[in-house]
Protein backbone atom coordinates (compact mmCIF):
# COMPACT_ATOMS: atom_id res chain seq x y z
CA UNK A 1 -18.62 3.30 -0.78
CA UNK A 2 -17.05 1.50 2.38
CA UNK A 3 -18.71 -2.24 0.06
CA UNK A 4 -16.17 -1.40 -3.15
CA UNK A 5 -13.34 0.34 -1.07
CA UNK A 6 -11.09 -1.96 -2.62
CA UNK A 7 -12.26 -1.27 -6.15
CA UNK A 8 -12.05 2.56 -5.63
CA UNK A 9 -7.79 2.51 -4.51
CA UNK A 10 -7.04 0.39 -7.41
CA UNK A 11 -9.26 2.47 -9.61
CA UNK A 12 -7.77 5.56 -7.96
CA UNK A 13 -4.19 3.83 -8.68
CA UNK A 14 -5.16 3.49 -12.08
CA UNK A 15 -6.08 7.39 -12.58
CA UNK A 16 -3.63 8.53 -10.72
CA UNK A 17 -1.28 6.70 -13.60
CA UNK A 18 -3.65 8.00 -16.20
CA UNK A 19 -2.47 11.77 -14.85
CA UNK A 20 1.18 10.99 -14.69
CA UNK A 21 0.89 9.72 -18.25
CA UNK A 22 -1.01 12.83 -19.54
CA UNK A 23 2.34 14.84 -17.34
CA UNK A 24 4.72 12.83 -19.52
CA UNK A 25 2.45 13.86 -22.51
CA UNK A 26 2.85 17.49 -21.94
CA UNK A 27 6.47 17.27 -21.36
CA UNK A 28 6.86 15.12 -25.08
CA UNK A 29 8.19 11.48 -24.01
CA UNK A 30 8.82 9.44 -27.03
CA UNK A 31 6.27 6.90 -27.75
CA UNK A 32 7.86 3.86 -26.07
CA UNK A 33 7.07 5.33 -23.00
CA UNK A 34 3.53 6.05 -23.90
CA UNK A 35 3.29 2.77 -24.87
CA UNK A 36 4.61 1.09 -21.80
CA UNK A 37 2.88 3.66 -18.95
CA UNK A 38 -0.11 2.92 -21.14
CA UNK A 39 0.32 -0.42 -20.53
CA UNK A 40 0.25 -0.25 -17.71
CA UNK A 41 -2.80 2.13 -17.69
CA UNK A 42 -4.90 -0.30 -18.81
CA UNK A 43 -3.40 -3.43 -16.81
CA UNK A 44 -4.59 -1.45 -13.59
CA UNK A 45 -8.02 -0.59 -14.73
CA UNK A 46 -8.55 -4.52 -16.03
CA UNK A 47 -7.41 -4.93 -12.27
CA UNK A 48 -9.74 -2.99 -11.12
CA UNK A 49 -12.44 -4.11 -12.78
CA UNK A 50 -11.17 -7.98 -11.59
CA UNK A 51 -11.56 -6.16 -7.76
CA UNK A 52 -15.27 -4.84 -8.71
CA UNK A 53 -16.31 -8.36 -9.70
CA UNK A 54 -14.60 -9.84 -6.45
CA UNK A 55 -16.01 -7.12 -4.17
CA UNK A 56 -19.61 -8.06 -5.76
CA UNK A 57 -19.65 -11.70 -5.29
CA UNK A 58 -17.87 -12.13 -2.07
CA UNK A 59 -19.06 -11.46 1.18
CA UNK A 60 -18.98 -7.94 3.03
CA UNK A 61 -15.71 -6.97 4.14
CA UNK A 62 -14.97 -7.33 7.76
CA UNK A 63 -14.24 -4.47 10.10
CA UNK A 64 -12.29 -5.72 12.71
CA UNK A 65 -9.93 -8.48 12.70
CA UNK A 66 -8.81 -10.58 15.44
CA UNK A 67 -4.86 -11.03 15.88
CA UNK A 68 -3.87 -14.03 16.91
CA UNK A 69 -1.06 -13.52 18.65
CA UNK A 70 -0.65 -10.34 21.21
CA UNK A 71 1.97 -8.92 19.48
CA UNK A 72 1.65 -9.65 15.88
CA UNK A 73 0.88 -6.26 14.88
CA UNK A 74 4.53 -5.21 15.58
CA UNK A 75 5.66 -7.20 12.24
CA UNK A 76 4.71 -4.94 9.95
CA UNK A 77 6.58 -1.52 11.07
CA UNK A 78 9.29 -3.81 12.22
CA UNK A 79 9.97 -5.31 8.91
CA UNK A 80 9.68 -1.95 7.35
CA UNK A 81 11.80 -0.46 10.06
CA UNK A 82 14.14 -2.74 9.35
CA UNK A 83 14.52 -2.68 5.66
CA UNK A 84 14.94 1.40 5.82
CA UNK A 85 17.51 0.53 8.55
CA UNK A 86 19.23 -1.76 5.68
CA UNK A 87 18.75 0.87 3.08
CA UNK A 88 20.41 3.29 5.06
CA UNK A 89 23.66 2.24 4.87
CA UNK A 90 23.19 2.30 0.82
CA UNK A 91 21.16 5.67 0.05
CA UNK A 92 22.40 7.22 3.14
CA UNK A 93 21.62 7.59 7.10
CA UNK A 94 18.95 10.08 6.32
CA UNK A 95 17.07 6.97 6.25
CA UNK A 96 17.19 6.33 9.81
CA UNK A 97 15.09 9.55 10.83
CA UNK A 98 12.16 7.58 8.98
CA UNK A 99 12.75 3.77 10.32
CA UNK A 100 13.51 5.24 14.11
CA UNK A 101 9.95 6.15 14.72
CA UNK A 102 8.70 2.98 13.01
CA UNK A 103 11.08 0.70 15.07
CA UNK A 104 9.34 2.80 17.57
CA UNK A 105 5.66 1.86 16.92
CA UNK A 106 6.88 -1.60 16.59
CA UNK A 107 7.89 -1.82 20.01
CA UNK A 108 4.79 0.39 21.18
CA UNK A 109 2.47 -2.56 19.34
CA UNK A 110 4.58 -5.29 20.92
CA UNK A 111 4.71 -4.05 24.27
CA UNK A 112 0.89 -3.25 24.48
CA UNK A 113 -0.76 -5.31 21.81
CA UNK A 114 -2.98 -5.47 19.07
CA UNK A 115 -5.87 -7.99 19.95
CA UNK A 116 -9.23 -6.62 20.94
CA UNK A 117 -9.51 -6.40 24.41
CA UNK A 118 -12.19 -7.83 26.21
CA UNK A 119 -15.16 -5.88 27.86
């Protein structure tokens, strides 16, 4: 399982769409929408059949990675902090309960870092 993890959340991504689509099915969509989510049905499972022939021929995924910079980690939430911080002032300053606890890891991961430590 942990060799074709990447293959089994795009696969999962792709039945997960298969259910929505059999949702939309029970609730009687017209057909343009079958025919589009469908589409798309079968564009994730020819993905995920791409990721299964990837995951067979390339090496064994890696299970720690090295940072290379101390604080690099903090990026990530940051960004994303930062974008719901932008969104709020759109959709509505509800927003802000979610990006103040990510701005908050973000600081957390900058302040301590992310690289391994050594032993």
């Amino acid at each position: 399982m942990k060799r074709h993890l990447p293959f089994v959340v795009v696969a999962g991504w792709g039945a997960l769409n298969g259910v929505l689509l059999a949702v939309l099915a029970v609730y009687g969509e017209s057909s343009m929408v079958f025919w589009l989510w469908g589409g798309a049905v079968v564009l994730l499972a020819l993905v995920a059949l791409a990721v299964l022939a990837a995951c067979r021929s390339g090496p064994d995924q890696h299970v720690r990675y090295r940072v290379p910079d101390r604080g690099a980690g903090a990026v990530v939430p940051a960004a994303f902090g930062l974008l719901l911080v932008a969104l709020a002032f759109v959709y509505g300053l509800w927003l802000l309960a979610l990006a103040g606890p990510l701005l908050l890891v973000a600081v957390a991961l900058a302040v301590r870092g992310t690289t391994a430590r050594e032993e």
